[in-house]
PDB file of N, CA and C in Angstrom:
ATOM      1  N   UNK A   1      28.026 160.540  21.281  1.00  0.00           N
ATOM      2  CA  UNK A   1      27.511 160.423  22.631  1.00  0.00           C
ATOM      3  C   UNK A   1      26.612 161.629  22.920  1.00  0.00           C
ATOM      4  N   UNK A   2      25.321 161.290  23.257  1.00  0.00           N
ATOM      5  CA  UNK A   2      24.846 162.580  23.445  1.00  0.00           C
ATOM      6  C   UNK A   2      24.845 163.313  25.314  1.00  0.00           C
ATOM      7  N   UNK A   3      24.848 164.450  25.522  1.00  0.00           N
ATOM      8  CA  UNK A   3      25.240 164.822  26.512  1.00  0.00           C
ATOM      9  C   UNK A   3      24.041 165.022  27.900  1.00  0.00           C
ATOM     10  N   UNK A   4      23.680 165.110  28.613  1.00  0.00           N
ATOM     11  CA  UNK A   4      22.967 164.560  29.593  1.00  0.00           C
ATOM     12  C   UNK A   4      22.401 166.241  29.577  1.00  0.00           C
ATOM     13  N   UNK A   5      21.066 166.036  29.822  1.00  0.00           N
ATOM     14  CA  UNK A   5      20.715 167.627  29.436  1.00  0.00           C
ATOM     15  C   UNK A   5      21.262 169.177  30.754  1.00  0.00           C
ATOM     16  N   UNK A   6      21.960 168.872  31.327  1.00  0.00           N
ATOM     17  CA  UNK A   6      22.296 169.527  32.567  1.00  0.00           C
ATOM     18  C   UNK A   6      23.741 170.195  31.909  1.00  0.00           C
ATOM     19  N   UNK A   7      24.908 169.438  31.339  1.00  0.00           N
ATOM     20  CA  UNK A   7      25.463 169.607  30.325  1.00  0.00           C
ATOM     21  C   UNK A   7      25.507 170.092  28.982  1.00  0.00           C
ATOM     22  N   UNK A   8      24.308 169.991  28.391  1.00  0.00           N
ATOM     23  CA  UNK A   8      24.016 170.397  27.376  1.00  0.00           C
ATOM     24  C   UNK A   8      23.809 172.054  27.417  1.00  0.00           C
ATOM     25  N   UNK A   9      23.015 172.285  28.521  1.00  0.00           N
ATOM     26  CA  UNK A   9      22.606 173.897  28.373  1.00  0.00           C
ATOM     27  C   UNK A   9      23.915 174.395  28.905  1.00  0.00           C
ATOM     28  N   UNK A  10      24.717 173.637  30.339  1.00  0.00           N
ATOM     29  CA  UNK A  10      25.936 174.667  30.071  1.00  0.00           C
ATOM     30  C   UNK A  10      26.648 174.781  29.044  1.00  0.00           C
ATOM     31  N   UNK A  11      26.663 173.783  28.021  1.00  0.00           N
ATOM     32  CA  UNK A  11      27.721 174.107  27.118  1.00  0.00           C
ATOM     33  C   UNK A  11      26.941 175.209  26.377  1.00  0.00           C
ATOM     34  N   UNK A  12      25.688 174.863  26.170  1.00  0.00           N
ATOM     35  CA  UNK A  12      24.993 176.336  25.534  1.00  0.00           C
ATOM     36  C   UNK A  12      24.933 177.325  26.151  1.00  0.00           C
ATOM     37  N   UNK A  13      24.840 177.697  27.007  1.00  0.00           N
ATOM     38  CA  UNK A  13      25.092 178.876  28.040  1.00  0.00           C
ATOM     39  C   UNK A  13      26.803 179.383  27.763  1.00  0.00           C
ATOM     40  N   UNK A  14      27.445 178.327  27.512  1.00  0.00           N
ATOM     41  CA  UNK A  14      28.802 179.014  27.578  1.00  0.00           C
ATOM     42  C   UNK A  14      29.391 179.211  26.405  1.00  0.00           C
ATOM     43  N   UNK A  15      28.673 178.811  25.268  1.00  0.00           N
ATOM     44  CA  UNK A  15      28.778 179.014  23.978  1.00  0.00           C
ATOM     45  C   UNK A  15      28.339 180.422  23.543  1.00  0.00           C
ATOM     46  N   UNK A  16      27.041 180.492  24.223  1.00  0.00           N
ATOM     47  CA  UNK A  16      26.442 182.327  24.191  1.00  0.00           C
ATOM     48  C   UNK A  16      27.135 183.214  24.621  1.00  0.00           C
ATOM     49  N   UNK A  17      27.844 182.815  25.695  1.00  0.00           N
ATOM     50  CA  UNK A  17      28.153 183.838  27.060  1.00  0.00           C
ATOM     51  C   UNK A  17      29.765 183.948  25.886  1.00  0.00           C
ATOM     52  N   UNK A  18      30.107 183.211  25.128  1.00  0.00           N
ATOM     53  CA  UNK A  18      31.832 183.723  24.132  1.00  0.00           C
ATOM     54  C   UNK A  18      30.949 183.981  23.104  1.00  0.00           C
ATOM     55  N   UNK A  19      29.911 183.917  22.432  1.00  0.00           N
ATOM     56  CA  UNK A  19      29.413 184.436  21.128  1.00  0.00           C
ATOM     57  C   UNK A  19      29.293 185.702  21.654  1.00  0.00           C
ATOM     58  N   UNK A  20      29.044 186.181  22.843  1.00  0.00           N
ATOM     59  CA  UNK A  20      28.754 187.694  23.428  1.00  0.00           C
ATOM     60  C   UNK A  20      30.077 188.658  23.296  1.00  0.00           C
ATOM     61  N   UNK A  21      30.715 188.034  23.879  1.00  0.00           N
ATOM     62  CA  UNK A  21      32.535 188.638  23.537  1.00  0.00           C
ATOM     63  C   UNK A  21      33.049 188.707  22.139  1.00  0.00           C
ATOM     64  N   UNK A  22      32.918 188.051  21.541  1.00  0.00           N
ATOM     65  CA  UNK A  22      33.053 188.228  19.724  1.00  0.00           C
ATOM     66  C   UNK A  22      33.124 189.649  19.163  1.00  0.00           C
ATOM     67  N   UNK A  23      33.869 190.727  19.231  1.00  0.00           N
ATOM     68  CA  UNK A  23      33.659 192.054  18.898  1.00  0.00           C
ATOM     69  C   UNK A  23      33.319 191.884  17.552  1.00  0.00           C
ATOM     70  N   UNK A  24      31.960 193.026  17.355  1.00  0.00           N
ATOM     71  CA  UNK A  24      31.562 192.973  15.887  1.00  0.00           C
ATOM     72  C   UNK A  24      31.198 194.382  15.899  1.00  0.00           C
ATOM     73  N   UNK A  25      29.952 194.582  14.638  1.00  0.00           N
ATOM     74  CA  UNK A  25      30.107 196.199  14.745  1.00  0.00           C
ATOM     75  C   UNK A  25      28.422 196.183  15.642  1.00  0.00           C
ATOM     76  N   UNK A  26      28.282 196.983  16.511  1.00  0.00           N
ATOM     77  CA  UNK A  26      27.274 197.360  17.268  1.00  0.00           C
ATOM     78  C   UNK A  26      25.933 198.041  16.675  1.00  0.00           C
ATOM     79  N   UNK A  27      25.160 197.395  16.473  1.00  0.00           N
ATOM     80  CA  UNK A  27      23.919 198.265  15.598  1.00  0.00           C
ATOM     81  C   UNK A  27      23.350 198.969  16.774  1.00  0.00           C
ATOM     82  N   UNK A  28      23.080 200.675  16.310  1.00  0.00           N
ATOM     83  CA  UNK A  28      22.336 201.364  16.785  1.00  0.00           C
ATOM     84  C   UNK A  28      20.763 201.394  16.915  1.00  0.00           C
ATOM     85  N   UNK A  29      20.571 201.552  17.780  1.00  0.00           N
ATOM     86  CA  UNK A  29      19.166 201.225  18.192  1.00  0.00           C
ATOM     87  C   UNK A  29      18.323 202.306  17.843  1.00  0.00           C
ATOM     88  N   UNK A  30      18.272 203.852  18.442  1.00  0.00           N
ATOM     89  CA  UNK A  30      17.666 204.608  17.880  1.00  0.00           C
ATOM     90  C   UNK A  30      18.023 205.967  17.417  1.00  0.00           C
ATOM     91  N   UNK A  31      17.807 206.982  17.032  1.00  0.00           N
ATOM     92  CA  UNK A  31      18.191 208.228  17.075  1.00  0.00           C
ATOM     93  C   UNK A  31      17.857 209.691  18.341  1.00  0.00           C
ATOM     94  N   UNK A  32      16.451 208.661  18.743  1.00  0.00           N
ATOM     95  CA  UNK A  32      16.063 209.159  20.005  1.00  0.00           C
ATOM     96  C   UNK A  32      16.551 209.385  21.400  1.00  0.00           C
ATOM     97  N   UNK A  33      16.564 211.250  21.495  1.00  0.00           N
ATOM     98  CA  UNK A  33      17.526 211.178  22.813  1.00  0.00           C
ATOM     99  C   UNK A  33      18.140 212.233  22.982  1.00  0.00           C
ATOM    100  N   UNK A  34      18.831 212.953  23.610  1.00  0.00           N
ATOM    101  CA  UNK A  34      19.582 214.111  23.842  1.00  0.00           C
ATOM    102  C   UNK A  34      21.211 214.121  22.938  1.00  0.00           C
ATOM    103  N   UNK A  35      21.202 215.079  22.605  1.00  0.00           N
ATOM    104  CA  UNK A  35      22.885 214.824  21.459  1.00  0.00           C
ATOM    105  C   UNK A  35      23.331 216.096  21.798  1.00  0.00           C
ATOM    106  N   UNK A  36      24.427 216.270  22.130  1.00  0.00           N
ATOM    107  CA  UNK A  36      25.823 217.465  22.274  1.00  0.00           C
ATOM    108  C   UNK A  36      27.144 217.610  21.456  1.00  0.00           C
ATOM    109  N   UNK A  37      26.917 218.752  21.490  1.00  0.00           N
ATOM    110  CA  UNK A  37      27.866 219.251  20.559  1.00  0.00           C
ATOM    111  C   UNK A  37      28.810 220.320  21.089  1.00  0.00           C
ATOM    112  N   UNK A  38      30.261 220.519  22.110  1.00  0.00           N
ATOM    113  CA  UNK A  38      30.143 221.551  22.823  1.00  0.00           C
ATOM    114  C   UNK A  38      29.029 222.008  23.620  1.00  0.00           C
ATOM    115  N   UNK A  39      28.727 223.313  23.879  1.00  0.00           N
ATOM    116  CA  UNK A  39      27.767 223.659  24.458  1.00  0.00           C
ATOM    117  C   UNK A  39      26.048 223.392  24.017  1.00  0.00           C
ATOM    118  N   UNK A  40      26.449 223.237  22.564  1.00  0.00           N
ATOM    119  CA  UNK A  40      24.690 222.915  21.849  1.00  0.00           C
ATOM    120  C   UNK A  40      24.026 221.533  22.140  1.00  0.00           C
ATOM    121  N   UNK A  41      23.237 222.150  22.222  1.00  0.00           N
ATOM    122  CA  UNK A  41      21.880 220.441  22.120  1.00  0.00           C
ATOM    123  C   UNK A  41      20.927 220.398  21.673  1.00  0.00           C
ATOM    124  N   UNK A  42      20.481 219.156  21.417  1.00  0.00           N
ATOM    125  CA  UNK A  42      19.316 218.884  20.788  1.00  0.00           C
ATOM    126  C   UNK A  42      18.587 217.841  21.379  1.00  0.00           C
ATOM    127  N   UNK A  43      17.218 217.556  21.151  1.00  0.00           N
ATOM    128  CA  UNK A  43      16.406 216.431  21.592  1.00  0.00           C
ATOM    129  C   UNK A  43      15.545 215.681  20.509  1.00  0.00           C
ATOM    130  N   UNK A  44      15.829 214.313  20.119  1.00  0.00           N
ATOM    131  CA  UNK A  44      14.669 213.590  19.154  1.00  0.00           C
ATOM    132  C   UNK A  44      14.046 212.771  19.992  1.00  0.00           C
ATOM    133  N   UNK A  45      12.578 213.115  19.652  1.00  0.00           N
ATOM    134  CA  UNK A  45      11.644 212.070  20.310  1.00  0.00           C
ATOM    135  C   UNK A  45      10.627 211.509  19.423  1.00  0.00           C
ATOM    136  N   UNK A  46      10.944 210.732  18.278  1.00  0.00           N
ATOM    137  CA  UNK A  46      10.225 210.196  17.596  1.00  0.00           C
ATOM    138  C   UNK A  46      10.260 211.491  15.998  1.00  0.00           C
ATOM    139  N   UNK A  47       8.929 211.876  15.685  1.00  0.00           N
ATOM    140  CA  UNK A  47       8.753 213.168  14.655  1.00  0.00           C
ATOM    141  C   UNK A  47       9.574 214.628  14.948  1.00  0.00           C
ATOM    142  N   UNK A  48       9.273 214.710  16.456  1.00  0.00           N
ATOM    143  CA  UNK A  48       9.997 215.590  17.185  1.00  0.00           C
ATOM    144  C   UNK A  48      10.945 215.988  17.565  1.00  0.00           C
ATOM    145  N   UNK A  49      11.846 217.385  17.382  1.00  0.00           N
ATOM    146  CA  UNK A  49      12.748 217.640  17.863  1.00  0.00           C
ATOM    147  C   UNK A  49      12.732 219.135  18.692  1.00  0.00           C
ATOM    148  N   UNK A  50      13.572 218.720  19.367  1.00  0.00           N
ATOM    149  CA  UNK A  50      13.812 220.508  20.242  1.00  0.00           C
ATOM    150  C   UNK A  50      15.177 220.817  19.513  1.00  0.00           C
ATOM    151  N   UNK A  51      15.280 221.992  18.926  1.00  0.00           N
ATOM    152  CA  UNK A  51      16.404 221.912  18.269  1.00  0.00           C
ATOM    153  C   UNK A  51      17.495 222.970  19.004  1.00  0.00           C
ATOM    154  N   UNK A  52      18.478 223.139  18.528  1.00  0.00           N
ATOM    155  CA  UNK A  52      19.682 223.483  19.785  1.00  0.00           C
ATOM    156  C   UNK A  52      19.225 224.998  20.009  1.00  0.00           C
ATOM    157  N   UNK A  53      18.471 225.868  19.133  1.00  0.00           N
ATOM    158  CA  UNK A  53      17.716 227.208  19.576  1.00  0.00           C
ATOM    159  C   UNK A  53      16.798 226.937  20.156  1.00  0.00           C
ATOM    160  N   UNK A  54      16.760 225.576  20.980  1.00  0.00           N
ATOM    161  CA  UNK A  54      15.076 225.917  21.924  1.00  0.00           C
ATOM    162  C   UNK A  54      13.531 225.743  21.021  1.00  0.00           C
ATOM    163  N   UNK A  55      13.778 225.612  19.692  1.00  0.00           N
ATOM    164  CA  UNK A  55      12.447 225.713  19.176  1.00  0.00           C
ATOM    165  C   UNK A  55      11.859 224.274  19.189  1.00  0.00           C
ATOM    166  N   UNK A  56      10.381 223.681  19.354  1.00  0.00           N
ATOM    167  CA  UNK A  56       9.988 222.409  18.977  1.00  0.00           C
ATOM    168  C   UNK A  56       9.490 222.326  17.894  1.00  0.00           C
ATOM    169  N   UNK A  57       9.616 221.233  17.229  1.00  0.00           N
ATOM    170  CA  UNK A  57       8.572 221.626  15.649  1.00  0.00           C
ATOM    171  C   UNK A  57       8.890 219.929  15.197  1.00  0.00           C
ATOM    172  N   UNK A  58       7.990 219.546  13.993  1.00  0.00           N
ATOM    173  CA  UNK A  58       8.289 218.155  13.523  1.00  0.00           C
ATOM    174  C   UNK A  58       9.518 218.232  12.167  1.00  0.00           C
ATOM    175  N   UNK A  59       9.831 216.977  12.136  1.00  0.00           N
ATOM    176  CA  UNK A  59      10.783 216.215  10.959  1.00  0.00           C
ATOM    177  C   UNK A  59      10.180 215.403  10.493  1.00  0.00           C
ATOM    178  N   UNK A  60      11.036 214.762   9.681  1.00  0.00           N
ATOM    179  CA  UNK A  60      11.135 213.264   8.905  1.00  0.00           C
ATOM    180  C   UNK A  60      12.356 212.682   9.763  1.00  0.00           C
ATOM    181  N   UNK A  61      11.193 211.498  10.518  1.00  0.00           N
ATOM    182  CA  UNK A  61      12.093 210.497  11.153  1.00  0.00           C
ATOM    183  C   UNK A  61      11.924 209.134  11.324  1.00  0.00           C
ATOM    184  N   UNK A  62      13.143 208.736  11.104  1.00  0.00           N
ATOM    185  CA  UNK A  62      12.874 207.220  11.130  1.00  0.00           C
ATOM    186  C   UNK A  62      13.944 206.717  11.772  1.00  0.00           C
ATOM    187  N   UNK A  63      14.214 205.667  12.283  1.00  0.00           N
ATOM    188  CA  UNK A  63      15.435 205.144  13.885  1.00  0.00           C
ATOM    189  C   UNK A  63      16.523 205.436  13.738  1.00  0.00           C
ATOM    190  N   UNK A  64      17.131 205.479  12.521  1.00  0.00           N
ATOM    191  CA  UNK A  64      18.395 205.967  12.203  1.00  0.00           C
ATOM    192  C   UNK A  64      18.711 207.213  12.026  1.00  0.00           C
ATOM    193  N   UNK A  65      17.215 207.922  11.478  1.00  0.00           N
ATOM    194  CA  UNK A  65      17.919 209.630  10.724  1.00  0.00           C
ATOM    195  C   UNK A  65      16.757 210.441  11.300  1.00  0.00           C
ATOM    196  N   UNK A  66      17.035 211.680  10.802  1.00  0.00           N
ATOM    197  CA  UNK A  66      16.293 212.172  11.038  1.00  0.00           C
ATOM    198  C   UNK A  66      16.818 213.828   9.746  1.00  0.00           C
ATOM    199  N   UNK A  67      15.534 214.206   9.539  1.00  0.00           N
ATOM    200  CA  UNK A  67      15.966 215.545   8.980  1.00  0.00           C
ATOM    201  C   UNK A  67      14.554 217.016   9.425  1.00  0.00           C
ATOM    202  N   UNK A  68      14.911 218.082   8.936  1.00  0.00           N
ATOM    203  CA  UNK A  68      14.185 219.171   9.515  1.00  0.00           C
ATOM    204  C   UNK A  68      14.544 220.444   9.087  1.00  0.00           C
ATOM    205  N   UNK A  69      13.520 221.947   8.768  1.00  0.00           N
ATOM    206  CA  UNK A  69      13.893 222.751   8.078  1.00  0.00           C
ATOM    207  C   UNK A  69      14.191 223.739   9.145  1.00  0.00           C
ATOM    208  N   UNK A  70      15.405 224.719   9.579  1.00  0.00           N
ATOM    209  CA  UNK A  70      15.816 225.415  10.648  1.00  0.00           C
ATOM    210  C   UNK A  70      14.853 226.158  10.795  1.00  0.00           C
ATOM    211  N   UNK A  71      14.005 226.724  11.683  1.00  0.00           N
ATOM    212  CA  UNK A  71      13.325 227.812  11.873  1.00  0.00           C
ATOM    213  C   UNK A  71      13.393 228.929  11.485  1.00  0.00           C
ATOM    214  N   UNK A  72      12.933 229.920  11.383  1.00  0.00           N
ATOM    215  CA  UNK A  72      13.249 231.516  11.506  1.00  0.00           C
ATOM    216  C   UNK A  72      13.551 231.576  13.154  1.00  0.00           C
ATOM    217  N   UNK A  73      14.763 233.041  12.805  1.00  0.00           N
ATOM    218  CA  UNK A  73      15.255 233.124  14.544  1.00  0.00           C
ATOM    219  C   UNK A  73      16.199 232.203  14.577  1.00  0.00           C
ATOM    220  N   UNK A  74      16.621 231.026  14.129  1.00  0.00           N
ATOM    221  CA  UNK A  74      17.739 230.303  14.278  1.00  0.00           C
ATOM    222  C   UNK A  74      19.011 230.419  13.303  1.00  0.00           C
ATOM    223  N   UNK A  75      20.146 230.249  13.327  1.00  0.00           N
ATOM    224  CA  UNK A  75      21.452 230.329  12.458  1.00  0.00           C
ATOM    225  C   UNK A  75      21.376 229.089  11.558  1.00  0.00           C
ATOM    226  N   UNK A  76      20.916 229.494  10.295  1.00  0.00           N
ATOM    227  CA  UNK A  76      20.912 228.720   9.140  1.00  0.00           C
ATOM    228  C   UNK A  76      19.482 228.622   8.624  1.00  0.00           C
ATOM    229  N   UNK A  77      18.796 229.361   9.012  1.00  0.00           N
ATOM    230  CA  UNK A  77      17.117 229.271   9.009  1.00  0.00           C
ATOM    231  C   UNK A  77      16.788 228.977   7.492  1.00  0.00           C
ATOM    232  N   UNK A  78      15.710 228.419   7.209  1.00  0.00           N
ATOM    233  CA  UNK A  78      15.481 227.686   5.752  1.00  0.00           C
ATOM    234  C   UNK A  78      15.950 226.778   5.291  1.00  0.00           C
ATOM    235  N   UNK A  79      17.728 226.339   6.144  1.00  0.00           N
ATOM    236  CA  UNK A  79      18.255 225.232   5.621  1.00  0.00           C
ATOM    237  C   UNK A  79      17.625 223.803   6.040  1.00  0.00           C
ATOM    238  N   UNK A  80      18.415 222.846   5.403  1.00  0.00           N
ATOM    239  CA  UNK A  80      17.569 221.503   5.463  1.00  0.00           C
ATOM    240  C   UNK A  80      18.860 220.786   6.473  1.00  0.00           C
ATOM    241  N   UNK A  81      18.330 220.067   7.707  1.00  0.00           N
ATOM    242  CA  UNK A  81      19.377 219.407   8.254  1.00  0.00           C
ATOM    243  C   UNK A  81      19.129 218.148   8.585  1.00  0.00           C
ATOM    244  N   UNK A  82      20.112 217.241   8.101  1.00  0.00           N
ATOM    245  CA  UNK A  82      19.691 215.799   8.037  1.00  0.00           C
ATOM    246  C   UNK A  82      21.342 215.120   8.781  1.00  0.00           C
ATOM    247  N   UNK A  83      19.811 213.957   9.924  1.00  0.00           N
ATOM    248  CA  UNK A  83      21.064 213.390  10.875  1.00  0.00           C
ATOM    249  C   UNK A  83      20.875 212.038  10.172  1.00  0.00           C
ATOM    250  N   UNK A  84      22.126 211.259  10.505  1.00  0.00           N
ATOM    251  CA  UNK A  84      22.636 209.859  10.566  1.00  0.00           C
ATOM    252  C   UNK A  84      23.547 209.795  11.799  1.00  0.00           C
ATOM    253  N   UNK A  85      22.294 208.391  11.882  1.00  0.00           N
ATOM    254  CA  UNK A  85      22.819 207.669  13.663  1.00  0.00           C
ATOM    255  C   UNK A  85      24.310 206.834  12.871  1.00  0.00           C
ATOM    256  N   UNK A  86      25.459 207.117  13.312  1.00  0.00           N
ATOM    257  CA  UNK A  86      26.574 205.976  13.024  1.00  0.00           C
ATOM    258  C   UNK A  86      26.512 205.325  14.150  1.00  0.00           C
ATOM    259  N   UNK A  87      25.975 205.166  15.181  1.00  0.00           N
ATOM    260  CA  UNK A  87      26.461 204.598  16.698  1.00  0.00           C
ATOM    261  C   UNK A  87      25.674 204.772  17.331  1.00  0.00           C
ATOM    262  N   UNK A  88      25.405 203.990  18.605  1.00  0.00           N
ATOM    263  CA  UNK A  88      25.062 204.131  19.588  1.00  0.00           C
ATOM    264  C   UNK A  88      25.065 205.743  20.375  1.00  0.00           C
ATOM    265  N   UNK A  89      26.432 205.841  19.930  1.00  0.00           N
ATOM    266  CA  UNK A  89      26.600 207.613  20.478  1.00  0.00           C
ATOM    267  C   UNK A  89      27.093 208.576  19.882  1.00  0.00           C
ATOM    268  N   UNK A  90      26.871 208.265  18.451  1.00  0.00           N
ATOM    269  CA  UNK A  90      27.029 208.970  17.375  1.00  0.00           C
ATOM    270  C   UNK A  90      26.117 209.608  16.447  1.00  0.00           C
ATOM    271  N   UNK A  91      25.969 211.207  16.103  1.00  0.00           N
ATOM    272  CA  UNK A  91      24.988 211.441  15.044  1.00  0.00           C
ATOM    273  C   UNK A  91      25.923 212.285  13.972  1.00  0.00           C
ATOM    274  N   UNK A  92      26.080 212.228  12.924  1.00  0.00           N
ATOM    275  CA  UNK A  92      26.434 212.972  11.797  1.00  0.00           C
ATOM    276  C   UNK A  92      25.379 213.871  11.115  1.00  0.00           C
ATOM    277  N   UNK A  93      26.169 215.177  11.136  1.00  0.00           N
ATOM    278  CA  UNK A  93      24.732 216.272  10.913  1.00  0.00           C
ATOM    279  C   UNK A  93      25.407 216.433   9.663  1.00  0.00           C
ATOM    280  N   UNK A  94      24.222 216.912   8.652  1.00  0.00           N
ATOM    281  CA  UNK A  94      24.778 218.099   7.228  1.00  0.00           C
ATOM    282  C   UNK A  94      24.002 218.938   7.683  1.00  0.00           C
ATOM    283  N   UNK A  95      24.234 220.173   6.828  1.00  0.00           N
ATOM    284  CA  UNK A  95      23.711 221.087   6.768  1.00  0.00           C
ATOM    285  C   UNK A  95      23.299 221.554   5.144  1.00  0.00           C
ATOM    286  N   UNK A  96      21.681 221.916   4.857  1.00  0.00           N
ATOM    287  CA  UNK A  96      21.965 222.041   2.751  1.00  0.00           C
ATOM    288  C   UNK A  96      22.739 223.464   2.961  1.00  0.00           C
ATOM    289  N   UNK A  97      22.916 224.408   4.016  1.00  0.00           N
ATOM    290  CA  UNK A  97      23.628 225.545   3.483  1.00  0.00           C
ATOM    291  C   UNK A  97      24.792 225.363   3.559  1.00  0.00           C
ATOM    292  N   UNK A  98      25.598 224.563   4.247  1.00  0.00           N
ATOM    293  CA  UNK A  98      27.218 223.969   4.243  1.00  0.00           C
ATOM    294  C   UNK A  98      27.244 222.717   4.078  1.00  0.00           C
ATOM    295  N   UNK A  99      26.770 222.214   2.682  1.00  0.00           N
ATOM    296  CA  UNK A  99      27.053 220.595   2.404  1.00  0.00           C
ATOM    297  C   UNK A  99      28.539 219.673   2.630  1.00  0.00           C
ATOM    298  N   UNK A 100      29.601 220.816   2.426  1.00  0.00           N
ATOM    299  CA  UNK A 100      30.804 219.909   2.580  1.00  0.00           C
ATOM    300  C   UNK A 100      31.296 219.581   4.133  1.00  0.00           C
ATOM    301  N   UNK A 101      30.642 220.006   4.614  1.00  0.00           N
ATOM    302  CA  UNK A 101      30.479 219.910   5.995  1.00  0.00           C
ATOM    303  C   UNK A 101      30.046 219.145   7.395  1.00  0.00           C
ATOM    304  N   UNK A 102      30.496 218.124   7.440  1.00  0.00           N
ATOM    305  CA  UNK A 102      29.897 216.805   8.511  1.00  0.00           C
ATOM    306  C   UNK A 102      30.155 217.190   9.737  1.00  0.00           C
ATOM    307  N   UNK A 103      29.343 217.260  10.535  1.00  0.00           N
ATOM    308  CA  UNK A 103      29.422 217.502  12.558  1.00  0.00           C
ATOM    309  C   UNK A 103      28.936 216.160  12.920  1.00  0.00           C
ATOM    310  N   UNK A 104      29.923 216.188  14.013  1.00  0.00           N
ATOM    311  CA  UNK A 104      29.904 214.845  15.008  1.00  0.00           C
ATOM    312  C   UNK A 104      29.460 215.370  16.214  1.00  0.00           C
ATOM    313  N   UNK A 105      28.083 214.972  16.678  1.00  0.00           N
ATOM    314  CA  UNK A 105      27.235 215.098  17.600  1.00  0.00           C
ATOM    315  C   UNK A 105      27.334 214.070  18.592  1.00  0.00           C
ATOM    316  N   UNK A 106      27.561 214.228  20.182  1.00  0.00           N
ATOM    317  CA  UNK A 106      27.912 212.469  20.657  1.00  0.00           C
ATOM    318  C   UNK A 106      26.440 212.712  21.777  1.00  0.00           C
ATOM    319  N   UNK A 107      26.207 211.634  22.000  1.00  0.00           N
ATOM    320  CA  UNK A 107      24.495 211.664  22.884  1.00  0.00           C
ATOM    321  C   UNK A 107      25.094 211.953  24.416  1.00  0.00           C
ATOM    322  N   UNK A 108      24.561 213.090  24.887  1.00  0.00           N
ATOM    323  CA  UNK A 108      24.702 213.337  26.129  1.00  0.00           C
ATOM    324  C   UNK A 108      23.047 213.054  27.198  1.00  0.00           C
ATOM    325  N   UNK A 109      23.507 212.701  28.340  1.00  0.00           N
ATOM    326  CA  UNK A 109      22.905 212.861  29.377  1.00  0.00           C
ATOM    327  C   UNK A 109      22.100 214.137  29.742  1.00  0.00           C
ATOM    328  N   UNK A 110      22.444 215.316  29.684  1.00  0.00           N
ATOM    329  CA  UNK A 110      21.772 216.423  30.090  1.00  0.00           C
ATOM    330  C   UNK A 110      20.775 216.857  29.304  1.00  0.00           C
ATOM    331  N   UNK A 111      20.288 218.141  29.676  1.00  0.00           N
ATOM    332  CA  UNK A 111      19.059 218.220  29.658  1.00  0.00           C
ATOM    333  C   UNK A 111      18.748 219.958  28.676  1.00  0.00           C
ATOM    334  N   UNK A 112      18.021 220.072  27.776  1.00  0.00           N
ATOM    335  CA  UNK A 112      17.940 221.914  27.548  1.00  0.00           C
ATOM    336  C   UNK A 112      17.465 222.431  28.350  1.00  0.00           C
ATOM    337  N   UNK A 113      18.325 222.942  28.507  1.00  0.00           N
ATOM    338  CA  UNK A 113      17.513 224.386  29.820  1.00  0.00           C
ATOM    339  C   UNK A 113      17.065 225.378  29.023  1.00  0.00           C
TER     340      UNK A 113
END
């Protein structure tokens, strides 16, 4: 029997509206954005980052990661630091001078002063 089209879209409408509830895993959208760590922060805006010493300068970035060489004047300077987005509000940092070492960065709202 086919269903009278007034019927049809609610059942499709209500078929979407429980495919929406279905918990699955959430793909992250970008890496772009403010991230906290305790008191530290950082900002990615595409190539760009402000990094948690205040300095601006470019990376290698692409929606998920991002990496960048510490400045001089900053703690770890010369090292190589490379993010992975796990989440929506998640970034995982290394560091090449403390490789065994993973930081969990969560995206904050505020702002570097």
């Amino acid at each position: 029997m086919i269903l009278p089209l007034r019927k049809t879209a609610m059942v499709l409408a209500l078929g979407l509206a429980a495919a929406a509830l279905i918990p699955g895993q959430a793909l992250a959208d970008r890496i772009d954005g403010y991230w906290c760590r305790g008191a530290k922060q950082f900002f990615i805006e595409g190539p760009r980052i402000l990094t948690p010493g205040g300095k601006s300068l470019s990376g290698t970035y692409d929606r998920h990661g991002f990496r960048y060489v510490v400045p001089a004047g900053e703690a770890d300077a010369g090292a190589t630091v490379s993010m992975v987005l796990m989440n929506e509000d998640l970034v995982q940092l290394n560091t090449s001078s403390r490789p065994a070492e993973t930081e969990d960065w969560k995206r904050c709202g505020g702002r570097i002063s």
